[in-house]
Protein backbone atom coordinates (compact mmCIF):
# COMPACT_ATOMS: atom_id res chain seq x y z
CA UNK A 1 -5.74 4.99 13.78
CA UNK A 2 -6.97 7.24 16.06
CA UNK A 3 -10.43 5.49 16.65
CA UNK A 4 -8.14 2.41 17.64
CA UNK A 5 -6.04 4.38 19.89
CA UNK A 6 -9.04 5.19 22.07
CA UNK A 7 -10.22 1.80 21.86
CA UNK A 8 -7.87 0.07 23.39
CA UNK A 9 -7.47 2.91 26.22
CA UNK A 10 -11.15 2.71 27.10
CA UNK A 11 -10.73 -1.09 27.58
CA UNK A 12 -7.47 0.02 29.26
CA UNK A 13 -9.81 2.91 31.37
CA UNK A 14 -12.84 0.85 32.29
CA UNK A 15 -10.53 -2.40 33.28
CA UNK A 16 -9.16 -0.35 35.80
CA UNK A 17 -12.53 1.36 37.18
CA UNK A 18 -13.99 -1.97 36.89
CA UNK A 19 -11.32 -3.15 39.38
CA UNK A 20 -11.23 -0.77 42.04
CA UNK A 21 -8.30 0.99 41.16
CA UNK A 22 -10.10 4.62 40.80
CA UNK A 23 -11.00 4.45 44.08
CA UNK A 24 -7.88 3.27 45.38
CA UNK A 25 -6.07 6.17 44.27
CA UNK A 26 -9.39 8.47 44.90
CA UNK A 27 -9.98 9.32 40.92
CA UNK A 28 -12.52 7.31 40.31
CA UNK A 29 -14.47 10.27 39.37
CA UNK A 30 -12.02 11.36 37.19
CA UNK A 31 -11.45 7.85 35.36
CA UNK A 32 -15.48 7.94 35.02
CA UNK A 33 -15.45 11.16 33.55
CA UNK A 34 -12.42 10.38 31.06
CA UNK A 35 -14.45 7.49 29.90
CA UNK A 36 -17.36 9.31 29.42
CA UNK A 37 -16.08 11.69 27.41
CA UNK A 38 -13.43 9.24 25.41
CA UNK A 39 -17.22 7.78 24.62
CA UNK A 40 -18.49 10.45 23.35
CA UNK A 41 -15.78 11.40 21.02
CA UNK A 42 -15.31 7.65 19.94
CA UNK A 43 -19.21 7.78 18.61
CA UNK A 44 -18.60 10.92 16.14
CA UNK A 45 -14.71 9.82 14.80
CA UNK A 46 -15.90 7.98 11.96
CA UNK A 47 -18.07 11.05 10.50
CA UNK A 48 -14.72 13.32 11.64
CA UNK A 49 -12.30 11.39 9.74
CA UNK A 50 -14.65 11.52 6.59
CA UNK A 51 -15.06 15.35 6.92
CA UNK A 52 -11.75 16.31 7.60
CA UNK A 53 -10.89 15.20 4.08
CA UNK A 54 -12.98 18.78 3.13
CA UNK A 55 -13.03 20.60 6.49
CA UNK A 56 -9.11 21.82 7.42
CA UNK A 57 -10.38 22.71 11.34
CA UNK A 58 -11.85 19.53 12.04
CA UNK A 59 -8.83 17.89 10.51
CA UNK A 60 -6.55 20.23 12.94
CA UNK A 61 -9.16 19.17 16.19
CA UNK A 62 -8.37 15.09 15.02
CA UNK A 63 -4.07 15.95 15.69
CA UNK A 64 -5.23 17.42 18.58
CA UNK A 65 -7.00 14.62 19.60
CA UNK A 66 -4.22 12.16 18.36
CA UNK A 67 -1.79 14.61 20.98
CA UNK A 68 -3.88 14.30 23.72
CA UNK A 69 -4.63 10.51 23.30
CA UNK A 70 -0.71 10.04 23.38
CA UNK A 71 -0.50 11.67 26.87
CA UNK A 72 -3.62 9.82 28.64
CA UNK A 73 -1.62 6.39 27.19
CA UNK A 74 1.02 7.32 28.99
CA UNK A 75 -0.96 7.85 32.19
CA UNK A 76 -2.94 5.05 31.59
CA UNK A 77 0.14 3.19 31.45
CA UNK A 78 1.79 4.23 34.91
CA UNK A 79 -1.73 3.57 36.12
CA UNK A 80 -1.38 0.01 34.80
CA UNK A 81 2.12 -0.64 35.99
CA UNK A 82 0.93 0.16 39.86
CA UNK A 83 -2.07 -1.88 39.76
CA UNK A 84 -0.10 -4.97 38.50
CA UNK A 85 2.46 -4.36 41.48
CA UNK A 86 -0.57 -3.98 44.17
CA UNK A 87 -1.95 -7.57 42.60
CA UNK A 88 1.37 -8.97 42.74
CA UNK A 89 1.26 -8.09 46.58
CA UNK A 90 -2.18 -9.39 46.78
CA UNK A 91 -1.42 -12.57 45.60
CA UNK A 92 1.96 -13.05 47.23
CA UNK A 93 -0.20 -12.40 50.82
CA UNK A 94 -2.52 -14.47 49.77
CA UNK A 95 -5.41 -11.46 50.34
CA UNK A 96 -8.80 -13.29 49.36
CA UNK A 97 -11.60 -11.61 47.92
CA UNK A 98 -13.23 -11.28 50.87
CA UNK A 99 -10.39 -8.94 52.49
CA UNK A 100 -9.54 -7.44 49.29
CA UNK A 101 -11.26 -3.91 50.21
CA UNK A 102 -9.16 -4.17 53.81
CA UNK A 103 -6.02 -5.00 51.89
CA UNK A 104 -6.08 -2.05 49.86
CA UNK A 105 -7.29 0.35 52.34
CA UNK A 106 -4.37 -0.51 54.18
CA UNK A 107 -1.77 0.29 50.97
CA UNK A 108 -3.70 2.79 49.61
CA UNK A 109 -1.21 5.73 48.64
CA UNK A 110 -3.93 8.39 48.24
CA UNK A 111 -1.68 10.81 50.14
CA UNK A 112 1.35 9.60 48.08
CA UNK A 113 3.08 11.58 45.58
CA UNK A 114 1.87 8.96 42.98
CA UNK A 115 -2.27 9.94 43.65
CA UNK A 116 -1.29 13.62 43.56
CA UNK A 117 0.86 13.02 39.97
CA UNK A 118 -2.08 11.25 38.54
CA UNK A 119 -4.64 13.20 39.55
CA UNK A 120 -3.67 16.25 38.48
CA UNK A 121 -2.65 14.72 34.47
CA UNK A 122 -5.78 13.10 34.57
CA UNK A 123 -7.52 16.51 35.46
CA UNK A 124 -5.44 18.18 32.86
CA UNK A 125 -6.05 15.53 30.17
CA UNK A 126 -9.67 15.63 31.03
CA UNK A 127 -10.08 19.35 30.22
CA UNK A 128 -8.36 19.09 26.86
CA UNK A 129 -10.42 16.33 25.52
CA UNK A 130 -14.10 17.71 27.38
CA UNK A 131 -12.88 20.89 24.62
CA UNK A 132 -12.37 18.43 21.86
CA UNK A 133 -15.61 16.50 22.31
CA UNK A 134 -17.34 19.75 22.42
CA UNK A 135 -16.36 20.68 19.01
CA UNK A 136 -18.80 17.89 17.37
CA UNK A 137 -21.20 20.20 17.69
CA UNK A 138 -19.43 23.46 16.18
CA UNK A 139 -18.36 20.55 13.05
CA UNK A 140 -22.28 19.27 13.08
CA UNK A 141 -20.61 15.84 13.70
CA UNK A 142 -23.50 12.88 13.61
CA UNK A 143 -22.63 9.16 15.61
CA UNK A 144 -22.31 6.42 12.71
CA UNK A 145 -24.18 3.43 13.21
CA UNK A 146 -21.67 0.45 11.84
CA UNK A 147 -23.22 -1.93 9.42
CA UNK A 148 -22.26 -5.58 10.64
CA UNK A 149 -21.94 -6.68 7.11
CA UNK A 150 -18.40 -6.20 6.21
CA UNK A 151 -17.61 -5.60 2.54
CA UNK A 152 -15.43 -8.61 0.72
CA UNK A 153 -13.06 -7.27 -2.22
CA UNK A 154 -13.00 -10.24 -4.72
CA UNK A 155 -9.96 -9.28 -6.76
CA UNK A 156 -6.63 -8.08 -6.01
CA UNK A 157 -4.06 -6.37 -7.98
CA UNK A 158 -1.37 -8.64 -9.53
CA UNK A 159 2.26 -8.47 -8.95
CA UNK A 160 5.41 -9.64 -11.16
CA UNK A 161 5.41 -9.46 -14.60
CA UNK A 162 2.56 -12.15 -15.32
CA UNK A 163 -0.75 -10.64 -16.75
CA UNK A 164 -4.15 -11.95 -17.64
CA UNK A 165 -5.53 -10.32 -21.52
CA UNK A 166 -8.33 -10.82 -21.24
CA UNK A 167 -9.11 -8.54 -18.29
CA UNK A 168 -7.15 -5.77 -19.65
CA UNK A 169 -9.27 -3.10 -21.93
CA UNK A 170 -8.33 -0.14 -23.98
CA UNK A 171 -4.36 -0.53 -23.82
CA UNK A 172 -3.88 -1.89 -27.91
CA UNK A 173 -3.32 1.03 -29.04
CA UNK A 174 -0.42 2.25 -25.81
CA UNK A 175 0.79 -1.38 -26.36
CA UNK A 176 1.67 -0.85 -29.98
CA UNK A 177 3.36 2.47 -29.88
CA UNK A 178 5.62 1.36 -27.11
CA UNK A 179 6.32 -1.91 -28.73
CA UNK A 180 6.68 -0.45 -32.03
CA UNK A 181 9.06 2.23 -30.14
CA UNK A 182 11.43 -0.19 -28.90
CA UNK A 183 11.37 -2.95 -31.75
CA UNK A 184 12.55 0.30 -34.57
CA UNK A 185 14.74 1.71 -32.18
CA UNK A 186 16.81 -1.60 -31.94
CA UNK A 187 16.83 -2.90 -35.30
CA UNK A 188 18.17 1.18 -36.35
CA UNK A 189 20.92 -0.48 -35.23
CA UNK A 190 21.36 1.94 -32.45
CA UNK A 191 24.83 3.22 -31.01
CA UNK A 192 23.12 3.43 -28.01
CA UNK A 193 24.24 0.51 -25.37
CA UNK A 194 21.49 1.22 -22.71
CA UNK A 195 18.75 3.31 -23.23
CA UNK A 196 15.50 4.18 -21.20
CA UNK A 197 11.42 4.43 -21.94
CA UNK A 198 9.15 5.48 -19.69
CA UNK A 199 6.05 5.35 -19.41
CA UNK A 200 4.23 8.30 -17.01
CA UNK A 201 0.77 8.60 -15.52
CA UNK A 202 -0.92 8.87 -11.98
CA UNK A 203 -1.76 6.12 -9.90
CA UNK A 204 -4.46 3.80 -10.94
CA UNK A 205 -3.46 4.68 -14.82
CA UNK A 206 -2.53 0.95 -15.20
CA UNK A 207 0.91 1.82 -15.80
CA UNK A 208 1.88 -1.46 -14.65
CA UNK A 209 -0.30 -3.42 -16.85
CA UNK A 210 0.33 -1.56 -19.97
CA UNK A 211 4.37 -3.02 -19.15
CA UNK A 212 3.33 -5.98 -18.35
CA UNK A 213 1.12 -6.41 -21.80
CA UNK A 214 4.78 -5.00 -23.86
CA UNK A 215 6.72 -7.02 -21.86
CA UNK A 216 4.62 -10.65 -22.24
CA UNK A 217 4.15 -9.44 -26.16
CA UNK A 218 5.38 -12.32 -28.52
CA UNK A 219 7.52 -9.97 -30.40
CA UNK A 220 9.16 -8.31 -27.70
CA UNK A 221 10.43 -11.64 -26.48
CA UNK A 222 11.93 -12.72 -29.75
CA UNK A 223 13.29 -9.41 -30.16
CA UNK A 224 15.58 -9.82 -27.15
CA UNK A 225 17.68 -11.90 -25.87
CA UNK A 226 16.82 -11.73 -22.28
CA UNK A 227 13.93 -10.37 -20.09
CA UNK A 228 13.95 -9.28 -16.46
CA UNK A 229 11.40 -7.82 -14.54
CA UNK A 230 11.86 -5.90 -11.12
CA UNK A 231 9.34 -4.10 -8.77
CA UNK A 232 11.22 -1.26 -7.26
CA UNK A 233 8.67 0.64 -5.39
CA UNK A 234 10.38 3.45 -3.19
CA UNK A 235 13.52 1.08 -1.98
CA UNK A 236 15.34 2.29 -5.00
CA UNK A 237 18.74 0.29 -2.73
CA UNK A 238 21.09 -0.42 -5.60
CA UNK A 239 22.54 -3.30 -3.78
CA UNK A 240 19.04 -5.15 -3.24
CA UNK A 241 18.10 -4.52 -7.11
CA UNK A 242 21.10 -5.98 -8.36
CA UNK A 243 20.02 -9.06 -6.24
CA UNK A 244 16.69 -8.69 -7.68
CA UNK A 245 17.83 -8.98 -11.05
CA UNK A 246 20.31 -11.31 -10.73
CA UNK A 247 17.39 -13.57 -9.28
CA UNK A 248 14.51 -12.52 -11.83
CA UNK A 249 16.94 -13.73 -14.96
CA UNK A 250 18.32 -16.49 -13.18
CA UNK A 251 15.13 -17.84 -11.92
CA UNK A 252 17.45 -18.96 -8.85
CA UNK A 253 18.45 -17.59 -5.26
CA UNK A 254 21.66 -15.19 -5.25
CA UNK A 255 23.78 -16.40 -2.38
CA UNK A 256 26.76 -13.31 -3.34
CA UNK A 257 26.16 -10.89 -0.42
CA UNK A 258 29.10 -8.11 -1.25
CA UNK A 259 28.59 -5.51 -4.13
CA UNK A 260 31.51 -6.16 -6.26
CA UNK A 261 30.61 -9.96 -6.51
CA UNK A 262 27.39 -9.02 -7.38
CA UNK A 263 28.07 -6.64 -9.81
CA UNK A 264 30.31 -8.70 -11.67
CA UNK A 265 28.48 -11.73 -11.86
CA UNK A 266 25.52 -9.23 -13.15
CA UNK A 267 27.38 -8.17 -15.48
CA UNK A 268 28.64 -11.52 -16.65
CA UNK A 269 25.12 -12.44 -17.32
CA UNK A 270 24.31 -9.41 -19.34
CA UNK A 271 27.49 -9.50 -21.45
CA UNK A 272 26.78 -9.51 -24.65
CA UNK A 273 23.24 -9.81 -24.84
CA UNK A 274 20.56 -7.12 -25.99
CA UNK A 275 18.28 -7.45 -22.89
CA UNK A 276 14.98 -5.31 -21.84
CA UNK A 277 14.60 -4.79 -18.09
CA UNK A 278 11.43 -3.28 -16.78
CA UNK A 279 11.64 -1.44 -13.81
CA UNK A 280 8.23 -1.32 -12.45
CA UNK A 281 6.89 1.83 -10.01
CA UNK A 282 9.94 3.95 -9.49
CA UNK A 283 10.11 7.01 -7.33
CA UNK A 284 13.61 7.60 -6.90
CA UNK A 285 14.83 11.10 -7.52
CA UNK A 286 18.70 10.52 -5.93
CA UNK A 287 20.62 11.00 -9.56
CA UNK A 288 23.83 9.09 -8.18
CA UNK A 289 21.79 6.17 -7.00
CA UNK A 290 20.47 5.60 -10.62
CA UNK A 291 23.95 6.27 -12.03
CA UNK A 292 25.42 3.48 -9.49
CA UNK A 293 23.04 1.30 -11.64
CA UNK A 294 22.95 2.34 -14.69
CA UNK A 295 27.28 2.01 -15.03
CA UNK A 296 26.74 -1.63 -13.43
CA UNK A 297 23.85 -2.54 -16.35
CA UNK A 298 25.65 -0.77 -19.33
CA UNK A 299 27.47 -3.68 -20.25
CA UNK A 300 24.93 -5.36 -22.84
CA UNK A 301 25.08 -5.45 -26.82
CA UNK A 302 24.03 -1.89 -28.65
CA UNK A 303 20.08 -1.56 -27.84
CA UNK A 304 18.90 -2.57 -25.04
CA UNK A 305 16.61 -0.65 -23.15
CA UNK A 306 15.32 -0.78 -20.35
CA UNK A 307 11.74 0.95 -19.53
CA UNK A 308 10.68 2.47 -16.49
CA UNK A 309 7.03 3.01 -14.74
CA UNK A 310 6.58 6.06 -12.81
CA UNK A 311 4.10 8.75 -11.74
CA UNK A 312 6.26 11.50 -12.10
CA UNK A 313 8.07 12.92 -15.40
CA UNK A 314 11.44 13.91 -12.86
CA UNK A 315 12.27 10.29 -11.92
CA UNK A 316 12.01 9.96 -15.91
CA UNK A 317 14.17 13.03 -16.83
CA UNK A 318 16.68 11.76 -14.24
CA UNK A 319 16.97 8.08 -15.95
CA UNK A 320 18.09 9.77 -19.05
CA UNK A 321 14.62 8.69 -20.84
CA UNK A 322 15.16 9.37 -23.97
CA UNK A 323 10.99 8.90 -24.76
CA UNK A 324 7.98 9.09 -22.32
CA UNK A 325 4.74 7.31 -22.70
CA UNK A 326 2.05 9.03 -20.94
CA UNK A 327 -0.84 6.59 -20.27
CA UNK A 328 -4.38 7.88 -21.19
CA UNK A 329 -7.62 7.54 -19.60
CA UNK A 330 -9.87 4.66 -20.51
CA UNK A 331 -12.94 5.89 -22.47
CA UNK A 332 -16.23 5.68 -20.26
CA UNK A 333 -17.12 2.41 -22.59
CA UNK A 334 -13.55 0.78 -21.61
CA UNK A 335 -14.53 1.81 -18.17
CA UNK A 336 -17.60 0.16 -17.97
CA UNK A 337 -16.73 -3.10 -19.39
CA UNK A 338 -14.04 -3.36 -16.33
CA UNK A 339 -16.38 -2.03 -13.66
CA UNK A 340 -19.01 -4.46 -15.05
CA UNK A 341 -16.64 -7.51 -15.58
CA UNK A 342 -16.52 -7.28 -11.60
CA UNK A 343 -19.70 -6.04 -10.34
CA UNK A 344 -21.80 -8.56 -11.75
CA UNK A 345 -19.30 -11.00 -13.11
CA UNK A 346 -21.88 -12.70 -16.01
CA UNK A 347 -25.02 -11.91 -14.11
CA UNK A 348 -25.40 -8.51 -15.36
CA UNK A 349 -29.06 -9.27 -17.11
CA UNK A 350 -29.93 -10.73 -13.76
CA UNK A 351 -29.86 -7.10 -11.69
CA UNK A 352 -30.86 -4.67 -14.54
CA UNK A 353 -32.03 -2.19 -11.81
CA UNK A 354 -28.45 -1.60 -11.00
CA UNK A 355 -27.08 -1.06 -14.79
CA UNK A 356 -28.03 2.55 -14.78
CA UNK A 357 -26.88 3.51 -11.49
CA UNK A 358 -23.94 1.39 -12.10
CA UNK A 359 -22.95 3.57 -15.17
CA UNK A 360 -23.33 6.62 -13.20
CA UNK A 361 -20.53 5.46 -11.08
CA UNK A 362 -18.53 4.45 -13.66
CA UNK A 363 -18.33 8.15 -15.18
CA UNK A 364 -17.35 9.43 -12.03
CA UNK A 365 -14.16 7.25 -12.09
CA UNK A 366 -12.99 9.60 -15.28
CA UNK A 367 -10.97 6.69 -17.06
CA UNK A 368 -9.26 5.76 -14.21
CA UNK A 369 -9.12 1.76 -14.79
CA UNK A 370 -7.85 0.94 -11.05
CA UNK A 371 -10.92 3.09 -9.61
CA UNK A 372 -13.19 1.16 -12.28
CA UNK A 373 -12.20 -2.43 -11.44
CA UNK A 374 -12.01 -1.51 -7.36
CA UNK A 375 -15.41 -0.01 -7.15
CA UNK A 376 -16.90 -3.12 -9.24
CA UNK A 377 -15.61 -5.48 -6.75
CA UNK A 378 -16.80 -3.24 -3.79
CA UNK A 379 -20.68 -3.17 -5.88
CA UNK A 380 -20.62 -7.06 -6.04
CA UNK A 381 -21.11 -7.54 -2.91
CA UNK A 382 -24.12 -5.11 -2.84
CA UNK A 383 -27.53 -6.29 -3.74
CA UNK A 384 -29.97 -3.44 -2.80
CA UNK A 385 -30.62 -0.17 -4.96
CA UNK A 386 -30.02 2.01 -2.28
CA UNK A 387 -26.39 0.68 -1.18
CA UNK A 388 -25.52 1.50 -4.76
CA UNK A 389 -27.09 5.29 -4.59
CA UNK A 390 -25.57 5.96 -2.01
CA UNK A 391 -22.18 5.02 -3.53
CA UNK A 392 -22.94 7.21 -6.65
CA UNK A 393 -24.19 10.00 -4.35
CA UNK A 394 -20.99 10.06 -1.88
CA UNK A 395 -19.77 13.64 -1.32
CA UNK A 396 -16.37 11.97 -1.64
CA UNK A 397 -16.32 11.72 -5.56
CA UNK A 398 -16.03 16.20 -5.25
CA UNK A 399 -12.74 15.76 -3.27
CA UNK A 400 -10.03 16.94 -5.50
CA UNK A 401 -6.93 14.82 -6.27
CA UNK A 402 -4.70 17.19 -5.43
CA UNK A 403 -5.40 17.27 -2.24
CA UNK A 404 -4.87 13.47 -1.39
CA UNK A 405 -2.19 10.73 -2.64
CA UNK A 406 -5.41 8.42 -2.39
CA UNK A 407 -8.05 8.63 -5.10
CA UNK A 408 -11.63 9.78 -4.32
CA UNK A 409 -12.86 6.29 -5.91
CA UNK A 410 -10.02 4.05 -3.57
CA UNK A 411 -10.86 5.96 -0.45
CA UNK A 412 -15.05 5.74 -0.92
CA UNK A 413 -13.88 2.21 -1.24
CA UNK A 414 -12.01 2.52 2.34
CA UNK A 415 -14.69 3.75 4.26
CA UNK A 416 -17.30 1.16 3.03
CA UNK A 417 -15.16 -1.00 5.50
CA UNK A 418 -15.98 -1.60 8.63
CA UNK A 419 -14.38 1.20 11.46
CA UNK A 420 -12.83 -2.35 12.92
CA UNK A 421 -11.79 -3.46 9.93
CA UNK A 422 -10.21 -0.10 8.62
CA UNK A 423 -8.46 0.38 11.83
CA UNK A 424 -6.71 -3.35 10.40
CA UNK A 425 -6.10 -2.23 6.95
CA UNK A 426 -4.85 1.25 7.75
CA UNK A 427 -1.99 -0.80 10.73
CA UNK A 428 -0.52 -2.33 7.11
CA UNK A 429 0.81 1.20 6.13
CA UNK A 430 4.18 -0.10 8.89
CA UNK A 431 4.86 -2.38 6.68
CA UNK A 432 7.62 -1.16 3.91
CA UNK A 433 5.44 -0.98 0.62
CA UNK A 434 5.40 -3.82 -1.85
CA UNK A 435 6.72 -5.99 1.66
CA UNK A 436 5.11 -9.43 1.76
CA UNK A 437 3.21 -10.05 4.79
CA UNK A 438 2.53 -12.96 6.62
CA UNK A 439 -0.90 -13.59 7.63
CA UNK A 440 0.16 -14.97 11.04
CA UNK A 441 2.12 -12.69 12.30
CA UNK A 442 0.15 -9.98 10.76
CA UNK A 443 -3.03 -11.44 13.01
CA UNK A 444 -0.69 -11.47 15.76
CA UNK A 445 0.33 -7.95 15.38
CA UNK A 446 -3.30 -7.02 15.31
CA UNK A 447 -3.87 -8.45 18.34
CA UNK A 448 -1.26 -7.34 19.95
CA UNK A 449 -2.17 -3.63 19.66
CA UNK A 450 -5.65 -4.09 20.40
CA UNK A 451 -7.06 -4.06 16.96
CA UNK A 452 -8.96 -7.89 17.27
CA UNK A 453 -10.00 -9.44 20.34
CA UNK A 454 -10.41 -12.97 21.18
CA UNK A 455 -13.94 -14.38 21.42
CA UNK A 456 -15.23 -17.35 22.88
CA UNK A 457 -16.85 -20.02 21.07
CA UNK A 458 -19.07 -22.45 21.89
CA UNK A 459 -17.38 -25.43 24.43
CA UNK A 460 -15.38 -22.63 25.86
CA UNK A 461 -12.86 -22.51 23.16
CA UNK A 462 -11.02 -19.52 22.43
CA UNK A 463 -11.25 -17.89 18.55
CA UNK A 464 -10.40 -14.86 16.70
């Protein structure tokens, strides 16, 4: 965000200059030289925010950047506030353009305590980033010429508990052992009322997939006598997923907005029945929120179960699992047949050339299915040998995981954006995850922060 930051305050900065306004307040030469140098360190961000993924000072020089940038806002802003008050005064005098010079000579507050204030921050702010933008050299930071081409994802990752089969590879033989798990478990006749499975891996594993394939499996669903499927995410709000699953085995809006009401009609629905909730992507580690639950759900006949997905083996623990799954790799074969389902869709014997290189990539995604099936749909919409070597070349593949929530793969497949349109995808991260977001009011939001910019069209009409 920090590219997008100094966008909009060098549109803010050169607006002003452009105006008049420097020389109003007598620093116009040091609103030149802030945009000069707000230039200069806009040119090298891309190749800074790359590096500092493997380089801890130029990572530490970026914060101080982001600091910096936070105080020339605000200055920008005061700057902002008293030109809009100066053009309200124009305009209410009626001061054409043709006296506009006279008009300001005659308010301009170059001895007031306002010039003074601003001068000096701007001088101050001025010296921190002319130290910043000198450190490009020290990092060997290079200007990144933007391709114009934006890259198109074709596929996005399904939510709910619907899943297609036939784009889902290596996960028979995890399918059976959970399904054969939780099929002998109940018909032991179990004295258990509620128990929990869960099945562990790291992000990408296809954790959610391998649920979804138990959960839509034919003898799962004659096994039970009711299904329900929730995505928790990190909101693990007991109030909002009794709601949830009130809804998901209802099929209908809950209108009950007090616990107790919920929790008894809940349990009225459950009564009696041996049901299997899923509880997709859960990350909560608070031991008396899952117990507030867990007491509302154990109200069903002797085995039923519910099974959890999660990345880490505490959240399980915690539930009271009484058996974890952990999720394999996909072999490289597996790998390739998703990375190649989306890459060339059924053109592969159309771009040959690319097969070999393509499997190259494909190794370096080490089994990880969601890095597999992202980096195929980022390859589609690359035709030329050398876009593809330079994918399987990326110094990004030697960042280790530990280092980063976001896999090597997922963020190679972030910077093949555009700088513009990163700057839009990384503005999501406000929005609470697993949130649905209106495209509207999402394009709003972008504009509203600077992020997009109205264009004009042909006949003069305004467009996005």
């Amino acid at each position: 965000m920090a590219e997008a930051l100094l966008t909009v305050m060098l549109k803010n900065l050169n607006s002003l200059i452009q105006k008049g306004f420097g020389l109003l307040w007598s620093v116009n030469k040091e609103m030149e030289k802030l945009s000069s140098i707000l230039t200069t360190i806009r040119a090298v961000l891309e190749d800074a925010e790359e590096k500092q993924l493997r380089n801890r000072a130029i990572k530490n020089s970026l914060q101080k950047l982001k600091d910096v940038s936070g105080e020339l806002d605000d200055i920008l802003d005061e700057c902002s506030a008293e030109a809009s008050l100066l053009e309200y005064k124009m305009q209410r005098f009626g001061v054409s353009p043709k006296v506009k010079a006279s008009f300001l000579s005659c308010l301009n507050p170059k001895n007031t305590r306002f010039r003074f204030q601003i001068a000096k921050k701007m001088e101050d702010v001025s010296e921190r980033l002319d130290d910043i933008a000198k450190e490009r050299e020290k990092f060997h930071l290079h200007e990144v010429v933007e391709d114009p081409k934006h890259v198109q994802v074709r596929n996005k990752r399904d939510t709910g508990s619907i899943v297609d089969e036939r784009q889902v590879y290596g996960r028979e033989e995890d399918k059976g052992k959970v399904v054969e798990f939780l099929l002998e478990s109940n018909s032991s006749n179990s004295k258990d009322r509620l128990s929990t499975y869960a099945i562990v891996g790291m992000g990408g594993m296809g954790k959610t997939t391998l649920a979804k394939l138990v959960y839509n499996d034919p003898r799962v669903t004659d096994h039970f006598d009711m299904k329900v499927w929730v995505c928790v995410s990190e909101d693990f709000d007991v109030w909002r997923l009794i709601k949830a699953i009130i809804e998901s085995a209802s099929g209908n809006a809950c209108e009950a907005s007090d616990m107790d009401p919920l929790q008894k009609h809940l349990q009225n629905m459950l009564e009696r029945k041996k049901f299997l909730l899923v509880l997709d992507d859960v990350w909560n580690e608070d031991e008396d929120k899952w117990e507030g639950l867990r007491n509302v759900l154990a109200c069903g006949s002797n085995g039923s179960y519910i099974v959890v997905t999660t990345r880490l083996e505490k959240v399980a623990s915690i539930m009271g699992a009484t058996q974890m799954h952990h999720i394999s790799s996909l072999s490289e074969d597996e790998c390739w047949l998703l990375f190649s389902q989306r890459a060339f869709l059924n053109e592969i014997e159309k771009r040959p050339s690319l097969v070999k290189i393509g499997k190259e990539i494909v190794k370096k995604c080490k089994g990880n299915p969601l890095a597999a099936k992202s980096l195929g749909s980022l390859m589609y919409s690359k035709g030329e040998e050398q876009q593809w070597l330079l994918v399987m070349e990326s110094e990004l593949w030697n960042l280790p995981q530990h280092e980063t929530s976001i896999l090597p793969a997922l963020r190679l497949s972030y910077y093949q954006l555009t700088a513009q349109l990163r700057r839009c995808f990384a503005f999501c991260a406000i929005f609470p995850k697993d949130s649905e977001i209106e495209k509207e009011k999402l394009i709003h939001l972008w504009m509203a922060n600077g992020l997009i910019f109205q264009r004009k069209h042909g006949g003069g009409r305004d467009g996005q």
